[in-house]
PDB file of N, CA and C in Angstrom:
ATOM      1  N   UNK A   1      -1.848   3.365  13.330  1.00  0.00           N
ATOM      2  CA  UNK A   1      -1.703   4.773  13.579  1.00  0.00           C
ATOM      3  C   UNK A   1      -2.951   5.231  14.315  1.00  0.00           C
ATOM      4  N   UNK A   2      -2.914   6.326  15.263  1.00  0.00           N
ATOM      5  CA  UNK A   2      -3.927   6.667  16.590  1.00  0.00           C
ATOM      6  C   UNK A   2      -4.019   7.946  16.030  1.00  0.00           C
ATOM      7  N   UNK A   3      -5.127   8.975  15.868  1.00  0.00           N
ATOM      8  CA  UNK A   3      -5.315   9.944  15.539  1.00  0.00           C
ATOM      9  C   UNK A   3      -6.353  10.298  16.709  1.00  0.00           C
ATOM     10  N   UNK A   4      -6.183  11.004  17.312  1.00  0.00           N
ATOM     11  CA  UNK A   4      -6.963  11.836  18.514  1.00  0.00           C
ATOM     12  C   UNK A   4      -7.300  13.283  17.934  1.00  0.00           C
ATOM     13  N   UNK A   5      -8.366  13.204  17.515  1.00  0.00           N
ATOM     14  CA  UNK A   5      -8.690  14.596  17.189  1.00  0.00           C
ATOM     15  C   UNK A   5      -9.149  15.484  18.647  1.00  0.00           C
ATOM     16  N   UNK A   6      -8.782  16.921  18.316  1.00  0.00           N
ATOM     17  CA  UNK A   6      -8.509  17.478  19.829  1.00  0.00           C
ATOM     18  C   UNK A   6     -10.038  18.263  20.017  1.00  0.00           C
ATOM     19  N   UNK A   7     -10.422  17.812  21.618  1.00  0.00           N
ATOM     20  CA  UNK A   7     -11.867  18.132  21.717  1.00  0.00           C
ATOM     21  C   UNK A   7     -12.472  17.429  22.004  1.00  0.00           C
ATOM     22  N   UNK A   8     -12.295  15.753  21.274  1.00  0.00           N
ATOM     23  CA  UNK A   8     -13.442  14.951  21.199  1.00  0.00           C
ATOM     24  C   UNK A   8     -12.987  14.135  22.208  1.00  0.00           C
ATOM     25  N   UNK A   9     -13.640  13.182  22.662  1.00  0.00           N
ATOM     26  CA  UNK A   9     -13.206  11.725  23.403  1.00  0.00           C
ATOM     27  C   UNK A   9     -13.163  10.397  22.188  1.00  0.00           C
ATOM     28  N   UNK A  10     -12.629  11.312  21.025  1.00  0.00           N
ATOM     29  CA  UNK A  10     -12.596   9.827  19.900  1.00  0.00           C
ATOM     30  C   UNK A  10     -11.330   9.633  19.178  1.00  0.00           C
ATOM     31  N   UNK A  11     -11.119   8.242  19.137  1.00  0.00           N
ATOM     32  CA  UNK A  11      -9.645   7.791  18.456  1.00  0.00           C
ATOM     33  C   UNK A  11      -9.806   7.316  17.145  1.00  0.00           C
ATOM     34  N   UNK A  12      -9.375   7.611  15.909  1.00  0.00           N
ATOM     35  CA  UNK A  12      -9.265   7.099  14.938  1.00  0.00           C
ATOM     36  C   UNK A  12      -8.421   6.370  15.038  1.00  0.00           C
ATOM     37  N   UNK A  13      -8.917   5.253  14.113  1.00  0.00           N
ATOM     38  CA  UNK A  13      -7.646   3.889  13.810  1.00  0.00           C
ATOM     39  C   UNK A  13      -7.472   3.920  12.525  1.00  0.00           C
ATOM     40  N   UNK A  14      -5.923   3.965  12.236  1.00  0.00           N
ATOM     41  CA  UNK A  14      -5.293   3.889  10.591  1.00  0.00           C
ATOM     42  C   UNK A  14      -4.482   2.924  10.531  1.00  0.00           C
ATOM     43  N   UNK A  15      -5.209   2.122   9.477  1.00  0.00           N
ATOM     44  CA  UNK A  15      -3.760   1.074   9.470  1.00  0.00           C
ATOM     45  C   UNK A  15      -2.622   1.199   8.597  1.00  0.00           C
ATOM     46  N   UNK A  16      -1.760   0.892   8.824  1.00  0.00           N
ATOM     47  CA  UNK A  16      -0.717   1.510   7.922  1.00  0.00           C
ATOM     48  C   UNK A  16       0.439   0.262   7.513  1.00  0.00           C
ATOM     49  N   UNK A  17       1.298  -0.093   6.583  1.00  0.00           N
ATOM     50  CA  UNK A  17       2.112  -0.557   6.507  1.00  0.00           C
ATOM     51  C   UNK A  17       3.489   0.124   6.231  1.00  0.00           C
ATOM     52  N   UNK A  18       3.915  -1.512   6.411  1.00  0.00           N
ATOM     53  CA  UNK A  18       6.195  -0.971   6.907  1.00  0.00           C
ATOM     54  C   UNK A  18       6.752  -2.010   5.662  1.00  0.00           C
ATOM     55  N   UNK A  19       7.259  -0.932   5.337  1.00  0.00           N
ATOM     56  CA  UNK A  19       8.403  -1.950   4.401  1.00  0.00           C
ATOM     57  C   UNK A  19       9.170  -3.300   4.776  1.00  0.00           C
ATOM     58  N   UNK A  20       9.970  -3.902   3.474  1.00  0.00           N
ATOM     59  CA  UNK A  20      10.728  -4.995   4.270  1.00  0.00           C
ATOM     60  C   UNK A  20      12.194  -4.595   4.079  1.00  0.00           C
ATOM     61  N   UNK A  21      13.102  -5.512   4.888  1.00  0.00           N
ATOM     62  CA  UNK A  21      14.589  -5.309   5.601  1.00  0.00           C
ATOM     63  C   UNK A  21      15.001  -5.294   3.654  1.00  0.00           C
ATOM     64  N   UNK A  22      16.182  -4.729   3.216  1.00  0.00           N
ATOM     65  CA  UNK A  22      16.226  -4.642   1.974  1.00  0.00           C
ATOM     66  C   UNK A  22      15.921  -4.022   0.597  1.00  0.00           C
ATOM     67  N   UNK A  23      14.542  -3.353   1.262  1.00  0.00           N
ATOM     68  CA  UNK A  23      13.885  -2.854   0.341  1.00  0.00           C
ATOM     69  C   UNK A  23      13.606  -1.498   0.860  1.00  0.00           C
ATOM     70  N   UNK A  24      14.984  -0.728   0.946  1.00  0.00           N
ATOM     71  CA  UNK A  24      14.940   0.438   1.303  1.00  0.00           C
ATOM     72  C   UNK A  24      13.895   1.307   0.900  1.00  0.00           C
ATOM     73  N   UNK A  25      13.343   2.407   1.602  1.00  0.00           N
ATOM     74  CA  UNK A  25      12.759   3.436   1.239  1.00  0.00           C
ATOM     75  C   UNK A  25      13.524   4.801   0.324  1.00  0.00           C
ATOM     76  N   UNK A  26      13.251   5.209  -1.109  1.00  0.00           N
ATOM     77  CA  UNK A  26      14.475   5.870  -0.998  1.00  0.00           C
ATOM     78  C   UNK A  26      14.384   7.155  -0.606  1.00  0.00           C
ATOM     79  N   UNK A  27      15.775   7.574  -0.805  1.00  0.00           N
ATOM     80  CA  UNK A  27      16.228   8.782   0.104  1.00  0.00           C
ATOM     81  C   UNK A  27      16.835   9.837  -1.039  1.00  0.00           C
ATOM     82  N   UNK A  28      16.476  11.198  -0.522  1.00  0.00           N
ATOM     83  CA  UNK A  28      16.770  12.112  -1.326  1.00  0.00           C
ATOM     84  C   UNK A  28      16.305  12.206  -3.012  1.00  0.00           C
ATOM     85  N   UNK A  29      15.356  12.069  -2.399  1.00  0.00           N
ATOM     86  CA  UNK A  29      14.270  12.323  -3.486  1.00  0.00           C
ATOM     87  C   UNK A  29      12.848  12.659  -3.746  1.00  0.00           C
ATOM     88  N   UNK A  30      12.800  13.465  -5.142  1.00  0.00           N
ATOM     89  CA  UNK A  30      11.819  14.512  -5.027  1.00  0.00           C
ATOM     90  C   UNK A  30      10.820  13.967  -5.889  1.00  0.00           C
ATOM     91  N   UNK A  31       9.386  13.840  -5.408  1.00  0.00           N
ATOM     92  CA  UNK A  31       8.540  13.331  -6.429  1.00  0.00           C
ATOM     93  C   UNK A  31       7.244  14.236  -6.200  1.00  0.00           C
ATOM     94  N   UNK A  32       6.348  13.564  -6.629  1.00  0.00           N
ATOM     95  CA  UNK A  32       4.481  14.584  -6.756  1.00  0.00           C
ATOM     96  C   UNK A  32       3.565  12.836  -6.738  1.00  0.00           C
ATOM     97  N   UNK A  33       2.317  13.108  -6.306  1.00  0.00           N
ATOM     98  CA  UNK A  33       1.176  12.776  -6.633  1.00  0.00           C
ATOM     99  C   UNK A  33       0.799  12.507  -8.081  1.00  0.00           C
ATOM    100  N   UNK A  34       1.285  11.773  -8.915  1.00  0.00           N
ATOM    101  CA  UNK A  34       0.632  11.781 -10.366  1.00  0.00           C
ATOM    102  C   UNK A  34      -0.982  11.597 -10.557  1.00  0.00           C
ATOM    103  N   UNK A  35      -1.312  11.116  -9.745  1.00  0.00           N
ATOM    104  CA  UNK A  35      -2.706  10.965  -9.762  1.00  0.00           C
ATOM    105  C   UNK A  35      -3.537   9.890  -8.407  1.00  0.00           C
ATOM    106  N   UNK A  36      -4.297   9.565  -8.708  1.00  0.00           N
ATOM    107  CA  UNK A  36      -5.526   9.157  -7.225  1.00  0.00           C
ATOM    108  C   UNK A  36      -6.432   8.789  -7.396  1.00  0.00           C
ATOM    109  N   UNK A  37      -6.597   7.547  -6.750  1.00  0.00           N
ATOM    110  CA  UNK A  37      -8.007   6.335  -7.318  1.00  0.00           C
ATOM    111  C   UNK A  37      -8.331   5.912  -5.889  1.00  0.00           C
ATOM    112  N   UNK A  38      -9.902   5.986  -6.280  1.00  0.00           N
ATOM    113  CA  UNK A  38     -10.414   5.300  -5.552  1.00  0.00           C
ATOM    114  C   UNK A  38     -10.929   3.992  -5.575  1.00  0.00           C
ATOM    115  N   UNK A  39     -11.139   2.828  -5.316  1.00  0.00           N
ATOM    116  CA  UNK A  39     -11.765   1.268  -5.052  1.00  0.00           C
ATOM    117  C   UNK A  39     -10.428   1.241  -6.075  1.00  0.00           C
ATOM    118  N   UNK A  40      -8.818   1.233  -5.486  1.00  0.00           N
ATOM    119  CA  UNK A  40      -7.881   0.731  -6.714  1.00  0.00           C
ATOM    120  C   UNK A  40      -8.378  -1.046  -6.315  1.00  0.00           C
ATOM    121  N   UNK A  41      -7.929  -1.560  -7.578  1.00  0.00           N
ATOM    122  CA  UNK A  41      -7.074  -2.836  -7.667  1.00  0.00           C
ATOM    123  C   UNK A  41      -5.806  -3.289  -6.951  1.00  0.00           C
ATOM    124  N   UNK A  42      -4.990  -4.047  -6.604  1.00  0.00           N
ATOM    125  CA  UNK A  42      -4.140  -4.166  -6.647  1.00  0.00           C
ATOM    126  C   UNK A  42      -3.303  -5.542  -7.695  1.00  0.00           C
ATOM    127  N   UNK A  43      -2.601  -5.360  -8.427  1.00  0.00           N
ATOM    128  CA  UNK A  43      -1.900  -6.731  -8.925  1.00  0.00           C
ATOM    129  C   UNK A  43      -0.338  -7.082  -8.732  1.00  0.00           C
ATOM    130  N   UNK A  44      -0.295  -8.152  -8.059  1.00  0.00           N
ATOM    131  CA  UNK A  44       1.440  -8.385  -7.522  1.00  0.00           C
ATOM    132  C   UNK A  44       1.974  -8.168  -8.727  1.00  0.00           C
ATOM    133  N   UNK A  45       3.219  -8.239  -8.411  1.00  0.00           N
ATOM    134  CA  UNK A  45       4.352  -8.293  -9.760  1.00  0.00           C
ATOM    135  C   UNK A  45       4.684  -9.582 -10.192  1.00  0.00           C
ATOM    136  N   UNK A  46       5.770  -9.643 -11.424  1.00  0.00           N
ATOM    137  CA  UNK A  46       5.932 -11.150 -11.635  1.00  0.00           C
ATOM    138  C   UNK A  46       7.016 -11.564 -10.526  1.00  0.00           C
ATOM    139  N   UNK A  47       7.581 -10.655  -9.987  1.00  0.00           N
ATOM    140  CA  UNK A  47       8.370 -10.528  -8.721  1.00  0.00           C
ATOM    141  C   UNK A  47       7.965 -10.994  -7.588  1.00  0.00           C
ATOM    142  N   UNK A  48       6.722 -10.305  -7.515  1.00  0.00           N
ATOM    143  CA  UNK A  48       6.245 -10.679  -5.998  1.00  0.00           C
ATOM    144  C   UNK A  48       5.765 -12.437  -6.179  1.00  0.00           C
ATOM    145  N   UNK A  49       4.923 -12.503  -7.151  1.00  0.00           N
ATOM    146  CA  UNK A  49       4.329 -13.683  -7.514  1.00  0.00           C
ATOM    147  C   UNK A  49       5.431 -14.952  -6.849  1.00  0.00           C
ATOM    148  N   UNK A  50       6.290 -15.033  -7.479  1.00  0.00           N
ATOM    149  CA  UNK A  50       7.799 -15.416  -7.369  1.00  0.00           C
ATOM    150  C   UNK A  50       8.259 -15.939  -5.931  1.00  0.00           C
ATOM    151  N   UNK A  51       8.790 -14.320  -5.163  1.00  0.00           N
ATOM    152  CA  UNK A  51       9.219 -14.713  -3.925  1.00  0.00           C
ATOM    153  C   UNK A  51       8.043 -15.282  -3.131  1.00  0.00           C
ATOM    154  N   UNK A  52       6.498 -15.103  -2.944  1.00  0.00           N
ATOM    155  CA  UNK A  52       5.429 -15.778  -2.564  1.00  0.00           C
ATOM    156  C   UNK A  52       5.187 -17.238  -2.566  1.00  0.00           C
ATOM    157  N   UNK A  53       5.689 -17.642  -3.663  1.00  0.00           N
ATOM    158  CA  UNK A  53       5.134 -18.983  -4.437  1.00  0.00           C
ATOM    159  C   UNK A  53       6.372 -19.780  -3.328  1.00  0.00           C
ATOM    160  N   UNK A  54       7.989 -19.060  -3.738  1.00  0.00           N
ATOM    161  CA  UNK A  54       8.850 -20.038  -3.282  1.00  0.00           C
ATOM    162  C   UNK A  54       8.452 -20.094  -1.464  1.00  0.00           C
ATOM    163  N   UNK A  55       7.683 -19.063  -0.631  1.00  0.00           N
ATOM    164  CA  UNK A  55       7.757 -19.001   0.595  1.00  0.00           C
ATOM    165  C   UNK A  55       6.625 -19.735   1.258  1.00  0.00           C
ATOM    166  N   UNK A  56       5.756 -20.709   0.001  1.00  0.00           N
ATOM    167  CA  UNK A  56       4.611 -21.041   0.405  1.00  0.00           C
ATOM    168  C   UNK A  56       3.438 -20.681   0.206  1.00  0.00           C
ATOM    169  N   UNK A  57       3.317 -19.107  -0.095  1.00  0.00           N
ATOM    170  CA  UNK A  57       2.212 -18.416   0.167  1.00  0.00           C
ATOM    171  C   UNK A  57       2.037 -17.590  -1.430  1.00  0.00           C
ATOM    172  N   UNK A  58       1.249 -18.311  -2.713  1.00  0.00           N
ATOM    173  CA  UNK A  58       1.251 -18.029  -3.671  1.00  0.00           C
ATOM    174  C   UNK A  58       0.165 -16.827  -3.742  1.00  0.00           C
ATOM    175  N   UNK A  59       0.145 -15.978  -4.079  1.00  0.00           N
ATOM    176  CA  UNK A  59      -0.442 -14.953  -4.542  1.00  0.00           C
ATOM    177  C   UNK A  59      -1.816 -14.662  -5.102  1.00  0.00           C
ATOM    178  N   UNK A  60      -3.058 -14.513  -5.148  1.00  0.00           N
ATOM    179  CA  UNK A  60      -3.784 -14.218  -6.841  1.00  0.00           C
ATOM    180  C   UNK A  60      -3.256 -13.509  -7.721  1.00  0.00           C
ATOM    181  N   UNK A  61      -3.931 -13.463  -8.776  1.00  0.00           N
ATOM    182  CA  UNK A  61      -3.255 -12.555  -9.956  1.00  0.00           C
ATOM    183  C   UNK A  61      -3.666 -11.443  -9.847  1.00  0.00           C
ATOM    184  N   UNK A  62      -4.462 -11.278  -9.148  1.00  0.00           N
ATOM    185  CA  UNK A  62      -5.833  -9.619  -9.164  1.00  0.00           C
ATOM    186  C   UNK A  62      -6.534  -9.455  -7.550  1.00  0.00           C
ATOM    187  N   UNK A  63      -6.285  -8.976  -6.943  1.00  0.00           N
ATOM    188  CA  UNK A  63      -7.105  -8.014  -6.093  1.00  0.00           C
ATOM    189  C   UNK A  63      -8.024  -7.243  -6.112  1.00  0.00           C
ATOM    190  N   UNK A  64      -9.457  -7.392  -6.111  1.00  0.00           N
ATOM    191  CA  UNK A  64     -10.506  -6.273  -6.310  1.00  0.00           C
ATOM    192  C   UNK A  64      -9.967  -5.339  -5.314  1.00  0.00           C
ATOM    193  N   UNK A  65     -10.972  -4.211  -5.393  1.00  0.00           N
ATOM    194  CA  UNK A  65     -11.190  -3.347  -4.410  1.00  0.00           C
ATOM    195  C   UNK A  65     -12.101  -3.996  -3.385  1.00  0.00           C
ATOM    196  N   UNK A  66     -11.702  -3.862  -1.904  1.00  0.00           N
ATOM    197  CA  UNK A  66     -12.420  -4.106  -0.949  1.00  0.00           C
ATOM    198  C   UNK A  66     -11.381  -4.373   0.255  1.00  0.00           C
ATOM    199  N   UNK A  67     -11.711  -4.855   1.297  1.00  0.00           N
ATOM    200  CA  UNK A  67     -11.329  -4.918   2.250  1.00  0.00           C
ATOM    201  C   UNK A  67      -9.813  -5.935   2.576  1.00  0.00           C
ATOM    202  N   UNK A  68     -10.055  -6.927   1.505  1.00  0.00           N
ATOM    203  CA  UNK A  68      -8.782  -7.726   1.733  1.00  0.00           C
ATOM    204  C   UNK A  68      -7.659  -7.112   0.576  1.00  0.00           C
ATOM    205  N   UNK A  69      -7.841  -5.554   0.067  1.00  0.00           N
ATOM    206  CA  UNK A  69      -7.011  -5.156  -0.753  1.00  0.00           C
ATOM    207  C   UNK A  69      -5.887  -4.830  -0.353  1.00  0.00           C
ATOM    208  N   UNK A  70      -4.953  -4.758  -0.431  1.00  0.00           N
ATOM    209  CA  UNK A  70      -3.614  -4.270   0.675  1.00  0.00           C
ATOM    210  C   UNK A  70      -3.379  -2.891   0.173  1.00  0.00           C
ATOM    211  N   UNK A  71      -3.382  -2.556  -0.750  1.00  0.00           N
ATOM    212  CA  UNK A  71      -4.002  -1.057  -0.956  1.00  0.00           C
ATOM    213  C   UNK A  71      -4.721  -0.081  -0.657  1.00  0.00           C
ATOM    214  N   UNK A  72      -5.735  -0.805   0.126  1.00  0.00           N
ATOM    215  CA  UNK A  72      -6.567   0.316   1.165  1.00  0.00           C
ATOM    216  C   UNK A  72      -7.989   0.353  -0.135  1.00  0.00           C
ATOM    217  N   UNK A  73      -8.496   1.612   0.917  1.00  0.00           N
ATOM    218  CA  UNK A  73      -9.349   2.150  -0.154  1.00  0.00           C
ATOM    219  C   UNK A  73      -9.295   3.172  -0.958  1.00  0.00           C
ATOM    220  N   UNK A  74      -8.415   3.902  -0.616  1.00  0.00           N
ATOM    221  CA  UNK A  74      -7.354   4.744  -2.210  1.00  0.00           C
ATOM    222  C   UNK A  74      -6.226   4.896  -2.280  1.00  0.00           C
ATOM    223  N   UNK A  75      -5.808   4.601  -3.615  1.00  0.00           N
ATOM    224  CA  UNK A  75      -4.310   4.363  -3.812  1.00  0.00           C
ATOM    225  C   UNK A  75      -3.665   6.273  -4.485  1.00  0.00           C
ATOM    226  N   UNK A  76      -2.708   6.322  -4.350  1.00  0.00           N
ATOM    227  CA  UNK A  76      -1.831   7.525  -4.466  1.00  0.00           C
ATOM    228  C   UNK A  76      -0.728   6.907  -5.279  1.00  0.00           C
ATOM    229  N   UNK A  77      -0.665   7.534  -6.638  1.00  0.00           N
ATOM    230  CA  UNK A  77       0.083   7.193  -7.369  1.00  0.00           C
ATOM    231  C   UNK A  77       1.528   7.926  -7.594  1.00  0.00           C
ATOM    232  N   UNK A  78       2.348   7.579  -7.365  1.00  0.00           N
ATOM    233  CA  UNK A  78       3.760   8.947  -7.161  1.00  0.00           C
ATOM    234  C   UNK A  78       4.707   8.501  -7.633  1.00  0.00           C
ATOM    235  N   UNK A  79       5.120   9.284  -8.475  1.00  0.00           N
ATOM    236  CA  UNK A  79       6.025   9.283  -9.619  1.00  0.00           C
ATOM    237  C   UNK A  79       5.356   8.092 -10.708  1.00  0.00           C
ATOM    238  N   UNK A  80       6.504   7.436 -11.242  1.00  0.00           N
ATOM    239  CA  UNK A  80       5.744   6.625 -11.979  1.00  0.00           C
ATOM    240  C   UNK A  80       6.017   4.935 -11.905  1.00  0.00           C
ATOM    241  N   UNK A  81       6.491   4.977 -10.179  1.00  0.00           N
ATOM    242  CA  UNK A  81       6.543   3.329  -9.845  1.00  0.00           C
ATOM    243  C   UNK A  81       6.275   2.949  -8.408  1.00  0.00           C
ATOM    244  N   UNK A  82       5.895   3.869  -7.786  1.00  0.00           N
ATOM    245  CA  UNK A  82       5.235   3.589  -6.344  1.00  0.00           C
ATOM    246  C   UNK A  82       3.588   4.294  -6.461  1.00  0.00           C
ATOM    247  N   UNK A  83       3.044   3.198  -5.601  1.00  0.00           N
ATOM    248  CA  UNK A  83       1.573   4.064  -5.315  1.00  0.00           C
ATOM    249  C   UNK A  83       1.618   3.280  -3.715  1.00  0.00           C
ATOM    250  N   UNK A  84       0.877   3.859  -3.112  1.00  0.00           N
ATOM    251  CA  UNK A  84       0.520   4.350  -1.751  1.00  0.00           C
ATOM    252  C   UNK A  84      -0.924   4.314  -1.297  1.00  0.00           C
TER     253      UNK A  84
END
């Protein structure tokens, strides 16, 4: 994502991720922000663990906070099974 703030000669870079084929986004529905962390963790599921392992590419169990987090550097927690 390119963010041009107006005025300057400067581009922000955001990286962002895309879902996968299947794993719809859903639709028609109303949620909130439950809460907001900063340096989150991230930990796969026993799910993810799973489809990883069978594709080759096994998982850790734990993700610090830092740069190889796929979470970023703050997570957005919404409703009570997606964070962002």
């Amino acid at each position: 994502l390119y963010y041009y703030p107006k005025g300057t000669n400067t581009v922000i870079v955001l990286p962002i991720g895309i879902g996968q084929l299947g794993k719809d986004t859903p639709i028609n529905w109303t949620t909130k922000v439950e809460r907001k962390k900063a340096g989150p963790t991230w930990t796969p599921t026993a799910k993810m663990h799973a489809e990883y392992r069978a594709a080759g590419e096994p998982l850790p169990a734990v993700v610090p906070a830092g740069p190889d987090n796929p979470m970023g550097l703050y997570a957005l927690y919404i409703g009570r099974l997606y964070a962002i």
